[in-house]
C-alpha atoms as a PDB file:
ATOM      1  CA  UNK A   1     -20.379 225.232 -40.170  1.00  0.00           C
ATOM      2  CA  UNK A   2     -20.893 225.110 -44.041  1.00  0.00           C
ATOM      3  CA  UNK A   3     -17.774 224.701 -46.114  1.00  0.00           C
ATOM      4  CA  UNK A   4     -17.698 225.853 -50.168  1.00  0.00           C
ATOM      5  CA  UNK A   5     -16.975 222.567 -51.732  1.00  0.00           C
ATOM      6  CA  UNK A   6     -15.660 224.556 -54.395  1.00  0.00           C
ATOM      7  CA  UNK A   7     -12.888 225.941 -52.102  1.00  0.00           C
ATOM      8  CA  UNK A   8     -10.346 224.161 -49.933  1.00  0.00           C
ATOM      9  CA  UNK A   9     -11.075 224.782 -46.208  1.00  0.00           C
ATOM     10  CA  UNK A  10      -8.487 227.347 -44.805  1.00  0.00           C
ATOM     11  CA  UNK A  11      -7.807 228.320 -41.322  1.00  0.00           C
ATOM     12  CA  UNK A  12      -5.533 231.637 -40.748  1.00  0.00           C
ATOM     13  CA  UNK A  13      -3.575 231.630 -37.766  1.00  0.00           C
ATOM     14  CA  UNK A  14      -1.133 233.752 -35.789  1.00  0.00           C
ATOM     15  CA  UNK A  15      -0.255 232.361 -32.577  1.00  0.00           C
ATOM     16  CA  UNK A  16       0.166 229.163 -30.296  1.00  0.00           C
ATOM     17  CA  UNK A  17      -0.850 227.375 -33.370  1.00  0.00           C
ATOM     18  CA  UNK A  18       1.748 228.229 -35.764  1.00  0.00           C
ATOM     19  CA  UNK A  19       4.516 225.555 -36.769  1.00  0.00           C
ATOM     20  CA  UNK A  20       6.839 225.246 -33.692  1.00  0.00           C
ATOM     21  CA  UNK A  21       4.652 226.640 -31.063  1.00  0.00           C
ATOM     22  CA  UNK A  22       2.748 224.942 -28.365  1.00  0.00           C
ATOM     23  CA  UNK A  23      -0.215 223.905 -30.076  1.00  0.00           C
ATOM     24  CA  UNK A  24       1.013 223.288 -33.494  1.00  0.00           C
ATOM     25  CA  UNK A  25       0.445 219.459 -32.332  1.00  0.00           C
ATOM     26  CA  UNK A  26      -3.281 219.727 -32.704  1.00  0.00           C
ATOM     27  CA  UNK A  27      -3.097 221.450 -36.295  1.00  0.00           C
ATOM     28  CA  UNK A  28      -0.916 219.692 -37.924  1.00  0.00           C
ATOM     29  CA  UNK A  29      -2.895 216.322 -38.442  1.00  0.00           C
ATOM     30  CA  UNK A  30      -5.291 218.262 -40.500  1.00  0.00           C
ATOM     31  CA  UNK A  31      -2.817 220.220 -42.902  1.00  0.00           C
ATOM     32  CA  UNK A  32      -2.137 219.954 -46.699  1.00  0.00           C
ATOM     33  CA  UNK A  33      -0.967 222.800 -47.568  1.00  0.00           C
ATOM     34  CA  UNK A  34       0.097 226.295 -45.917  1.00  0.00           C
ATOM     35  CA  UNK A  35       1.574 229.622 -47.124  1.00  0.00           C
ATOM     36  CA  UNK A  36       3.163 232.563 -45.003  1.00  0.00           C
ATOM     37  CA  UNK A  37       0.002 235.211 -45.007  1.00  0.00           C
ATOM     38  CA  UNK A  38      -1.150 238.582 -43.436  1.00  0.00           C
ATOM     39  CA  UNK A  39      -5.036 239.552 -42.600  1.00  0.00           C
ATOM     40  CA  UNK A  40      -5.786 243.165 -41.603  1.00  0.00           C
ATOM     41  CA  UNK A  41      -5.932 244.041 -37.667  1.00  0.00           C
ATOM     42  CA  UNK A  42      -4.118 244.141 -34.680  1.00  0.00           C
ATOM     43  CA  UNK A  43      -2.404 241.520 -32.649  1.00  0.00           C
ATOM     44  CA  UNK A  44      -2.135 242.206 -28.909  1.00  0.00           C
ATOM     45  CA  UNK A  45      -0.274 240.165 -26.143  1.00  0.00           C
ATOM     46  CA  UNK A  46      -2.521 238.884 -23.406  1.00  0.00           C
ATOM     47  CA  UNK A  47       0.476 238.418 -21.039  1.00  0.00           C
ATOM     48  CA  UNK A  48      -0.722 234.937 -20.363  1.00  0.00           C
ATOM     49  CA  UNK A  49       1.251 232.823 -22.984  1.00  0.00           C
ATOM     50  CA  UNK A  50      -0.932 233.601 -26.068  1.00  0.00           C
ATOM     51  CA  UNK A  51      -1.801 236.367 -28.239  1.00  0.00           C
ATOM     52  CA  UNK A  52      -5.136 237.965 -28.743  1.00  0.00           C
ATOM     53  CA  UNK A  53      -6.447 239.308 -32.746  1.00  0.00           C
ATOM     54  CA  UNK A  54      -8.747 242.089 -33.595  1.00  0.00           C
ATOM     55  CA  UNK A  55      -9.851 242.029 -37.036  1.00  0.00           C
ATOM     56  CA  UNK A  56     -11.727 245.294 -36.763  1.00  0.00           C
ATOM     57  CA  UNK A  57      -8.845 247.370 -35.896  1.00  0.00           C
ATOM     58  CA  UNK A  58      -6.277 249.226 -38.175  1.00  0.00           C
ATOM     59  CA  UNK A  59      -3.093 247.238 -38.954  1.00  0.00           C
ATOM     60  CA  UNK A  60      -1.349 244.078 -40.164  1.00  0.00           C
ATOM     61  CA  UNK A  61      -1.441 240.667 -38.638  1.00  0.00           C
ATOM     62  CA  UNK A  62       1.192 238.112 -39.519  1.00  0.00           C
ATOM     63  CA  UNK A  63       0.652 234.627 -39.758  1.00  0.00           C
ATOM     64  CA  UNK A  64       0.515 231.638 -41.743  1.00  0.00           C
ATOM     65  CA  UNK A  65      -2.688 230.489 -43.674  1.00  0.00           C
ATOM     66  CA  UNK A  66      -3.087 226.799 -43.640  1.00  0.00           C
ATOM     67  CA  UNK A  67      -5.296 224.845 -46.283  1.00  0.00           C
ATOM     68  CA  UNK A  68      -6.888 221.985 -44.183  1.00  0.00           C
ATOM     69  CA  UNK A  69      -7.942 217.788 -45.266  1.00  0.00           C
ATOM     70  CA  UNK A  70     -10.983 218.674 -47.226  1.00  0.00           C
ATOM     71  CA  UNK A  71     -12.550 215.179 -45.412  1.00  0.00           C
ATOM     72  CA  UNK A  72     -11.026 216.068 -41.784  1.00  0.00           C
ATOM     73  CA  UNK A  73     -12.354 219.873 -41.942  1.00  0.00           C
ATOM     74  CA  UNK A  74     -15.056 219.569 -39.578  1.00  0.00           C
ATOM     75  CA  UNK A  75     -13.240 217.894 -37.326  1.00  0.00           C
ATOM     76  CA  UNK A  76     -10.303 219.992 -37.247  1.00  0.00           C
ATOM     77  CA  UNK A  77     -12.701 223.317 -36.956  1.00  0.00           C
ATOM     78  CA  UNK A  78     -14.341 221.861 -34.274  1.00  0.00           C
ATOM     79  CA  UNK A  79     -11.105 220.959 -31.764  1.00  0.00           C
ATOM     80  CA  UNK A  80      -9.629 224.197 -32.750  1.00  0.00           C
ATOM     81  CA  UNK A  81     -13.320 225.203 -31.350  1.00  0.00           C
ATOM     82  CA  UNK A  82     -12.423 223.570 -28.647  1.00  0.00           C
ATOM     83  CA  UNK A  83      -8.759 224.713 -27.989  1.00  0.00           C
ATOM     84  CA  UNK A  84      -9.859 228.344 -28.837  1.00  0.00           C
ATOM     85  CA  UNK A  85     -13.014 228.403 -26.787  1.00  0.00           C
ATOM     86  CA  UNK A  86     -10.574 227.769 -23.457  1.00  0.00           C
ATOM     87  CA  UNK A  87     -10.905 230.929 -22.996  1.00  0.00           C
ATOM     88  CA  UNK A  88     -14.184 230.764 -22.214  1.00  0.00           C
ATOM     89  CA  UNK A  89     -16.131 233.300 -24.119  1.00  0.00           C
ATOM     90  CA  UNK A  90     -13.160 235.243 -25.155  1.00  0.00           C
ATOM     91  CA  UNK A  91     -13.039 233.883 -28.555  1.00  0.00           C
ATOM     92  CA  UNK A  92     -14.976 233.326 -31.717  1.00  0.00           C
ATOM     93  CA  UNK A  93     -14.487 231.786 -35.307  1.00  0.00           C
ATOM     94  CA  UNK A  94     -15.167 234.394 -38.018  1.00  0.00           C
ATOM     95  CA  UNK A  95     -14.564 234.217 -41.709  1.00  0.00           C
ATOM     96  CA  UNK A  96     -12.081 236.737 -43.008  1.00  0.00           C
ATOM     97  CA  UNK A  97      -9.963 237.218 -46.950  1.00  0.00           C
ATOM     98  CA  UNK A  98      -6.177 237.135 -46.339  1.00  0.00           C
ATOM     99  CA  UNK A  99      -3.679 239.261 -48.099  1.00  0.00           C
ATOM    100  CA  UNK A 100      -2.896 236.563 -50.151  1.00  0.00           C
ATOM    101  CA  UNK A 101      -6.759 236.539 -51.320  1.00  0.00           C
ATOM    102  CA  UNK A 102      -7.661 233.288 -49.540  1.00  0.00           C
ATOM    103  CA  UNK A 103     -11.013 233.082 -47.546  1.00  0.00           C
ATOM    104  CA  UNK A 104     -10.095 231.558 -44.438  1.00  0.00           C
ATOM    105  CA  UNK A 105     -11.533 230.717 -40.624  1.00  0.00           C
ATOM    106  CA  UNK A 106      -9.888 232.364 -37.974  1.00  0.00           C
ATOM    107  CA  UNK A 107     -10.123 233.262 -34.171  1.00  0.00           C
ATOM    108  CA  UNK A 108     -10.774 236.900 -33.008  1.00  0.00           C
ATOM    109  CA  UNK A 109     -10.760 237.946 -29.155  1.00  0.00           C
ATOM    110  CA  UNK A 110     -13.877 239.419 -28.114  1.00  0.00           C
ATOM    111  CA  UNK A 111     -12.899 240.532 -24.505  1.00  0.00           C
ATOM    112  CA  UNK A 112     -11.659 243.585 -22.471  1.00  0.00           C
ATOM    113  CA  UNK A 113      -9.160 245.553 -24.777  1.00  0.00           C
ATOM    114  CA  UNK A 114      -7.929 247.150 -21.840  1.00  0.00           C
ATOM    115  CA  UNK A 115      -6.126 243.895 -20.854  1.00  0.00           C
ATOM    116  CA  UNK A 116      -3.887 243.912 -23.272  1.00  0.00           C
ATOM    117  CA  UNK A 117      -0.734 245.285 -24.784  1.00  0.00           C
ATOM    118  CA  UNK A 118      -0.204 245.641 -28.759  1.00  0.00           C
ATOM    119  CA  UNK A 119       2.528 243.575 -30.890  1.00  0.00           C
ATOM    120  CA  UNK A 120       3.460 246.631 -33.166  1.00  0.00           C
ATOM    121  CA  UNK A 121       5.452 244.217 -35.033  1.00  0.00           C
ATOM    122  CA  UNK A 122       2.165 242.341 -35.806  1.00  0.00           C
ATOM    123  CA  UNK A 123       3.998 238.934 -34.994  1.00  0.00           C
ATOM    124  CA  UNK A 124       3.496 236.782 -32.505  1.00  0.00           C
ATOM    125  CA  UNK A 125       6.825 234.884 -33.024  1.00  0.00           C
ATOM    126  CA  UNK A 126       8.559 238.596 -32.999  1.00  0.00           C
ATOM    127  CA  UNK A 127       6.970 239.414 -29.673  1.00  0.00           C
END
């Protein structure tokens, strides 16, 4: 993972990791800084406690975009890595622009659509 030392690392997220959900715990360590943002796609419901992104599909996702400890990033990428990749498979880190114009890291499901059932709403927390 290379980060733009000219940039602040940024993760977007819009799930189990947002402030007040389940795995907010592991996140939070690592933030300085975060701002209510939306990336293009679609946000599905996996029925199994956590939601699912597709950044290649028409639509809004909301979430939060969170600027990360500059000397923590790596770490931080690599446990949410980790939490993401629990899934085995199902997940992947790409590198997306926000709405709000920030380049940021975030999580997109790569498995069966046909699993899944969209959030029209395009939040998680408004499931």
């Amino acid at each position: 993972m290379v980060i733009d030392l000219n940039e602040p690392p940024r993760v977007f997220c819009y799930g189990t990791l947002l402030p007040g959900q389940e795995r907010w715990v592991h996140l939070e360590p690592y933030v300085t800084d975060q701002v209510a943002d939306r990336v293009g796609g679609r946000l599905y419901d996996t029925g199994l406690g956590y939601p699912a992104a597709r950044f290649d599909e028409v639509g809004n996702i909301v979430g939060r975009t969170f600027e990360l400890d500059r000397s923590m990033a790596d770490d931080a990428l690599d446990l949410l890595d980790e939490i993401e990749g629990a899934v085995e498979g199902l997940y992947h880190r790409v590198s997306l622009v926000t709405m709000t114009g920030a380049r940021a890291f975030a999580y997109q499901y790569g498995g069966p659509p046909e699993v899944l059932r969209a959030i029209r709403s395009g939040s998680w927390l408004d499931r």
